[in-house]
C-alpha atoms as a PDB file:
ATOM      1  CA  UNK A   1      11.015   4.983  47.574  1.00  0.00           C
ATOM      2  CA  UNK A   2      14.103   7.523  46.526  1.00  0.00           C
ATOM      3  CA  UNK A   3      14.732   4.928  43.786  1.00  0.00           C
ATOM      4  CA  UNK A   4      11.165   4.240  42.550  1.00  0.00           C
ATOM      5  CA  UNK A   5      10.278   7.873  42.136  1.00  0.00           C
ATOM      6  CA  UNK A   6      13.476   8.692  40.517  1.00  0.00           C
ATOM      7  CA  UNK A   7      13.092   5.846  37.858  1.00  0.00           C
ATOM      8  CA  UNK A   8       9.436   7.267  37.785  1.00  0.00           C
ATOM      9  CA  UNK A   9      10.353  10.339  36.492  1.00  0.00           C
ATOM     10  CA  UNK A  10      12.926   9.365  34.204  1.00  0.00           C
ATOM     11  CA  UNK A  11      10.151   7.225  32.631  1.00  0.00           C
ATOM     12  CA  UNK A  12       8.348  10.240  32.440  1.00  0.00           C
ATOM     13  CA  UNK A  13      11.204  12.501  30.653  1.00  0.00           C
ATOM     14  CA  UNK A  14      11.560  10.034  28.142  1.00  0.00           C
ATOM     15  CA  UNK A  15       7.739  10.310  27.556  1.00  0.00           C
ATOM     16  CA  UNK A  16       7.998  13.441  26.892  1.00  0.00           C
ATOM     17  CA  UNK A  17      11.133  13.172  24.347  1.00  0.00           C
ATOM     18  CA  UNK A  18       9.165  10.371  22.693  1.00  0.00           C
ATOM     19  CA  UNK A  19       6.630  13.553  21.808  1.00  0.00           C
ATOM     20  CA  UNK A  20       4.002  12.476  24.171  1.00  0.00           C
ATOM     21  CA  UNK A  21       2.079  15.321  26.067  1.00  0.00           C
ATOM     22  CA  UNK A  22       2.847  16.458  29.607  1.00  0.00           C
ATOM     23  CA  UNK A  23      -0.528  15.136  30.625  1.00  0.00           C
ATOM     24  CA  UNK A  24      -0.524  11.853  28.849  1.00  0.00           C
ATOM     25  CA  UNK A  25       3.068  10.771  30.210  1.00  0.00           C
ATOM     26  CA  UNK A  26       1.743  12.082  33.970  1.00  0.00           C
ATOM     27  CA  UNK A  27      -1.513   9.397  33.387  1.00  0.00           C
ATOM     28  CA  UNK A  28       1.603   6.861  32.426  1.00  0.00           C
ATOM     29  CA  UNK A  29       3.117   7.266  35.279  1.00  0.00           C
ATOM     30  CA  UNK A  30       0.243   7.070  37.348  1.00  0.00           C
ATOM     31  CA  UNK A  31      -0.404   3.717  35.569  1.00  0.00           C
ATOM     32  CA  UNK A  32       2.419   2.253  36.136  1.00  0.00           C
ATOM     33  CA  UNK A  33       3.677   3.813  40.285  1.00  0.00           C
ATOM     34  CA  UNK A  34       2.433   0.784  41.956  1.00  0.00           C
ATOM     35  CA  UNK A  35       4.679  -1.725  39.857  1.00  0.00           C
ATOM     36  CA  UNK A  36       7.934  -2.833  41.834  1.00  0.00           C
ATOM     37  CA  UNK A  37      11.164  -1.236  40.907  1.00  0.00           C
ATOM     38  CA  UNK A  38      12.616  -3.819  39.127  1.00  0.00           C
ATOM     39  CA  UNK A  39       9.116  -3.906  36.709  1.00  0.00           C
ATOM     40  CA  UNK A  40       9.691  -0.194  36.295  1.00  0.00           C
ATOM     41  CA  UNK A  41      13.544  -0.534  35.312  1.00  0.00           C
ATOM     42  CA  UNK A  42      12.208  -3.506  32.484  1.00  0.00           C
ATOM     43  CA  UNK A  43       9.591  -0.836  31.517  1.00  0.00           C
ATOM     44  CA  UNK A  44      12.195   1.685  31.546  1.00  0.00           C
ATOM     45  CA  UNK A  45      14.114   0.177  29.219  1.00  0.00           C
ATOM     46  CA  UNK A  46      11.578  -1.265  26.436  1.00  0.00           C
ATOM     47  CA  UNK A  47      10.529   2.391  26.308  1.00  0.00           C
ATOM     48  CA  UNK A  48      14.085   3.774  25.873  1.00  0.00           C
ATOM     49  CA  UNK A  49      15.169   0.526  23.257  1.00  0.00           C
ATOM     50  CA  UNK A  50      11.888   1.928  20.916  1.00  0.00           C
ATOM     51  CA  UNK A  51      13.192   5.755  21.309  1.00  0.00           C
ATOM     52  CA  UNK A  52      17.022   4.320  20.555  1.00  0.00           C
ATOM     53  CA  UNK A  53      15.962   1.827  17.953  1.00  0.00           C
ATOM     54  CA  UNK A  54      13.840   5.262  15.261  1.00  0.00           C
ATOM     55  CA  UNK A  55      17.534   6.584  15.775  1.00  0.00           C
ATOM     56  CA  UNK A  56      19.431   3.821  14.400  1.00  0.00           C
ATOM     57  CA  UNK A  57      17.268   3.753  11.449  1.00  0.00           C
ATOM     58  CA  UNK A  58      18.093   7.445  10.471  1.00  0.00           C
ATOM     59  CA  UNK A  59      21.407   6.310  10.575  1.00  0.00           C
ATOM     60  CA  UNK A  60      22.461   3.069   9.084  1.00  0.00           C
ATOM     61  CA  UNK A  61      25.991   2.574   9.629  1.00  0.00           C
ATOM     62  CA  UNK A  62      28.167   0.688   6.394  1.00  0.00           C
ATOM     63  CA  UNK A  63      29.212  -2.713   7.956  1.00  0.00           C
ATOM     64  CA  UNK A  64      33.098  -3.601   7.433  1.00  0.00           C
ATOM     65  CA  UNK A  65      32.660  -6.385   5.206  1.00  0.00           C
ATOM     66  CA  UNK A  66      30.714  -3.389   2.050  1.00  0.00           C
ATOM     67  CA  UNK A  67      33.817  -1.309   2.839  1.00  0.00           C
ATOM     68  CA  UNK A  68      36.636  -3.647   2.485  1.00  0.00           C
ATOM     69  CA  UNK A  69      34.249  -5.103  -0.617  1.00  0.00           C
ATOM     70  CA  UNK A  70      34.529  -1.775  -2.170  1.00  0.00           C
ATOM     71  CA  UNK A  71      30.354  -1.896  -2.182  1.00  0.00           C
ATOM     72  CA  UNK A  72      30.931   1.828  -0.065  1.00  0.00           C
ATOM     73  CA  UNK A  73      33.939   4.097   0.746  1.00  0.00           C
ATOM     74  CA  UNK A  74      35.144   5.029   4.365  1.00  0.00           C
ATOM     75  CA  UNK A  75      33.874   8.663   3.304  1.00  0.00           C
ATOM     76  CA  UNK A  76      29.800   7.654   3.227  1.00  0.00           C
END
């Protein structure tokens, strides 16, 4: 149960960095306590791939093949 609550709250932290209120990732949480650990880790992790993936679009990295092209510089 160490393990379940832990993930619990973790799910609940990155609620809250996702810009949810306190109270609205707490009624999450409560939605989702009775699913098994391994349904909270899957959870877990589509929730952390959506807060990852608005990150990656800020920052688009130049792939290898536009540098050695010339299309962009090592410097952008």
């Amino acid at each position: 149960m160490k393990s379940k609550k832990f993930i619990l709250n973790q799910i609940k932290e990155i609620m809250l960095d996702k810009g949810h209120s306190e109270a609205d990732a707490d009624k999450y949480v409560d939605e989702v306590k009775e699913n098994t650990v391994y349904e909270l880790l899957v959870l877990k992790k589509e929730i952390k791939e959506v807060v990852e993936e608005e990150g990656e679009e800020q920052q688009e990295q130049p792939s290898l093949f536009d540098r050695l092209r010339g299309v962009r510089r090592y410097e952008e």
